[in-house]
Protein backbone atom coordinates (compact mmCIF):
# COMPACT_ATOMS: atom_id res chain seq x y z
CA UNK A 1 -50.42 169.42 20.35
CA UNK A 2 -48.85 169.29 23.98
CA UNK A 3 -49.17 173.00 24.37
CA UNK A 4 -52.95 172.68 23.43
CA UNK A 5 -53.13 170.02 25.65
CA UNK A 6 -51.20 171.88 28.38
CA UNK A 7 -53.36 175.65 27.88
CA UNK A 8 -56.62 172.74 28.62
CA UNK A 9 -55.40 171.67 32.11
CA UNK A 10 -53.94 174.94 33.48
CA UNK A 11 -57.96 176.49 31.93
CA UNK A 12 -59.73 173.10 34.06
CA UNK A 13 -57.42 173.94 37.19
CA UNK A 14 -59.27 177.77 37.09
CA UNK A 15 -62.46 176.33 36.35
CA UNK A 16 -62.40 174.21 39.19
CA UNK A 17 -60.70 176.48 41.58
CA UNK A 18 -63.33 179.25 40.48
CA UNK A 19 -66.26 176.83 40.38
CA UNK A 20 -67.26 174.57 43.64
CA UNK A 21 -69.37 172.41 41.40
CA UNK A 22 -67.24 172.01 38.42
CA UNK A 23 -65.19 169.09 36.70
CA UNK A 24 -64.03 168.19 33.50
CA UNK A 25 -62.78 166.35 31.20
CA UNK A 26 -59.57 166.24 29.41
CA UNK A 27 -58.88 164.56 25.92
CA UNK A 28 -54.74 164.60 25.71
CA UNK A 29 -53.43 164.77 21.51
CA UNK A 30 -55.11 161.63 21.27
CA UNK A 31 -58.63 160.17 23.57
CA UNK A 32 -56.07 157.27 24.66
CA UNK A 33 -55.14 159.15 27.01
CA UNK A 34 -58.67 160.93 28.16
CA UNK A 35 -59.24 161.38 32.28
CA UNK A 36 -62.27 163.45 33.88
CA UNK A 37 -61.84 165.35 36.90
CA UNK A 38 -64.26 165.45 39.51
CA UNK A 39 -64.58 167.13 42.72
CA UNK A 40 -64.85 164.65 45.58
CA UNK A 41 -67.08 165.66 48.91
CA UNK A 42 -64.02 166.45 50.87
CA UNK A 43 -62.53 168.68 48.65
CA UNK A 44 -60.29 166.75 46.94
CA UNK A 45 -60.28 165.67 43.39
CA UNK A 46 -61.05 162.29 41.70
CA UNK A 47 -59.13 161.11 38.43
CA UNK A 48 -61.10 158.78 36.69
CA UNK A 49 -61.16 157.42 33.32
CA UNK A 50 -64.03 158.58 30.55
CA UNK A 51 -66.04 155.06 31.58
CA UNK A 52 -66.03 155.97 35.05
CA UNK A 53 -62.91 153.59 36.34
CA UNK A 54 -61.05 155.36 39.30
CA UNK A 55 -57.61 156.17 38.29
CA UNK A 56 -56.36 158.20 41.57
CA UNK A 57 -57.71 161.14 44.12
CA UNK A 58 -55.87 163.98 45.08
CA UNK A 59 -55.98 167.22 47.02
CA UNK A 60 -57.01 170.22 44.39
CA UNK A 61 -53.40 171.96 45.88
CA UNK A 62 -51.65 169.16 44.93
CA UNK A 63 -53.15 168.78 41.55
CA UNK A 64 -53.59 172.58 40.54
CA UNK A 65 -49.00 171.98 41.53
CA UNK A 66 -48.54 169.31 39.45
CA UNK A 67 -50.09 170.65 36.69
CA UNK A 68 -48.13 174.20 36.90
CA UNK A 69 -44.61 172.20 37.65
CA UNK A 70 -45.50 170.22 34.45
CA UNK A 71 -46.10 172.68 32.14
CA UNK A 72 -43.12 174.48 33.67
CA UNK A 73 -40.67 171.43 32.75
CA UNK A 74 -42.96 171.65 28.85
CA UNK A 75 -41.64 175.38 28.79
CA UNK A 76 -38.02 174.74 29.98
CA UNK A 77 -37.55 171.62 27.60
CA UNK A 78 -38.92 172.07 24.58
CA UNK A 79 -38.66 174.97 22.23
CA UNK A 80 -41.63 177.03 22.10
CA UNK A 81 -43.36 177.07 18.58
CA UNK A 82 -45.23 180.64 17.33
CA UNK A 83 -48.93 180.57 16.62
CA UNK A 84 -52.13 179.48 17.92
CA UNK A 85 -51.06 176.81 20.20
CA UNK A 86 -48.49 178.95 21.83
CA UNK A 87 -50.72 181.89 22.05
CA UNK A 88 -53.47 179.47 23.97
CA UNK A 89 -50.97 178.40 26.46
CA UNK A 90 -49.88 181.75 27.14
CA UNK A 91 -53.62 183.25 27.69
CA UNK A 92 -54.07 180.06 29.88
CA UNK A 93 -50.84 180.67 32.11
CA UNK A 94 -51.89 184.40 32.51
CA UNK A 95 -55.23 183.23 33.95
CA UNK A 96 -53.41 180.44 36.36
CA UNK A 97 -53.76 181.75 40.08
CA UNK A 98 -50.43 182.88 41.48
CA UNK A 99 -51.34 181.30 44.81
CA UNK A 100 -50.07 177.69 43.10
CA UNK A 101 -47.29 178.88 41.05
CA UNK A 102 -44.68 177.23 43.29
C-alpha cells in the first residue's frame, strides 16, 4: 500500500504544479490518515484535514521536496515489490518535475 500511497502524492505534486487552480485530496492505506491540499492565495499550500481543520501551510517548493525526499528514503529502505503498485510509483516518479528532485 505505501507505494500506492506514495505514486498518489508525487501524481497531486504534478497536478498542482501543472494546474494553478488545483488541490486534492489524499486518502493514505487507511482514511485515518486522509489530508486535502489546497492552494492558498499566496502561493503556498494549505494542509488541512477532510472536515476542513487546518493542519499546516507550506510553500509548494517545500512540499513538492518533502514529498520527493520521502519517497526517496521509501525506495532506499524498503525492498521494492513487482507488480501494479510498483509499476504506479514508477510511472508517477517519471512524471515528477526534475526541477524538485533535490
Amino acid at each position: 500500500m505505501a507505494y500506492l500511497v506514495a505514486a498518489d502524492m508525487l501524481n497531486g505534486v504534478v497536478t498542482l504544479l501543472a494546474h494553478p487552480d488545483a488541490s486534492y485530496m489524499l486518502t493514505g492505506a487507511a482514511s485515518g490518515w486522509s489530508f486535502a491540499v489546497r492552494r492558498t492565495r499566496r502561493h503556498g499550500l494549505r494542509l488541512s484535514t477532510p472536515a476542513g481543520l487546518p493542519l499546516c501551510q507550506v510553500s509548494e517548493a517545500d512540499y513538492a521536496v518533502a514529498v520527493w525526499r520521502g519517497v526517496s528514503a521509501l525506495l532506499a529502505t524498503h525492498a521494492p515489490i513487482d507488480g501494479g503498485p510498483l509499476a504506479d510509483l514508477q510511472i508517477a516518479l517519471a512524471a515528477f518535475p526534475d526541477g524538485h528532485r533535490r
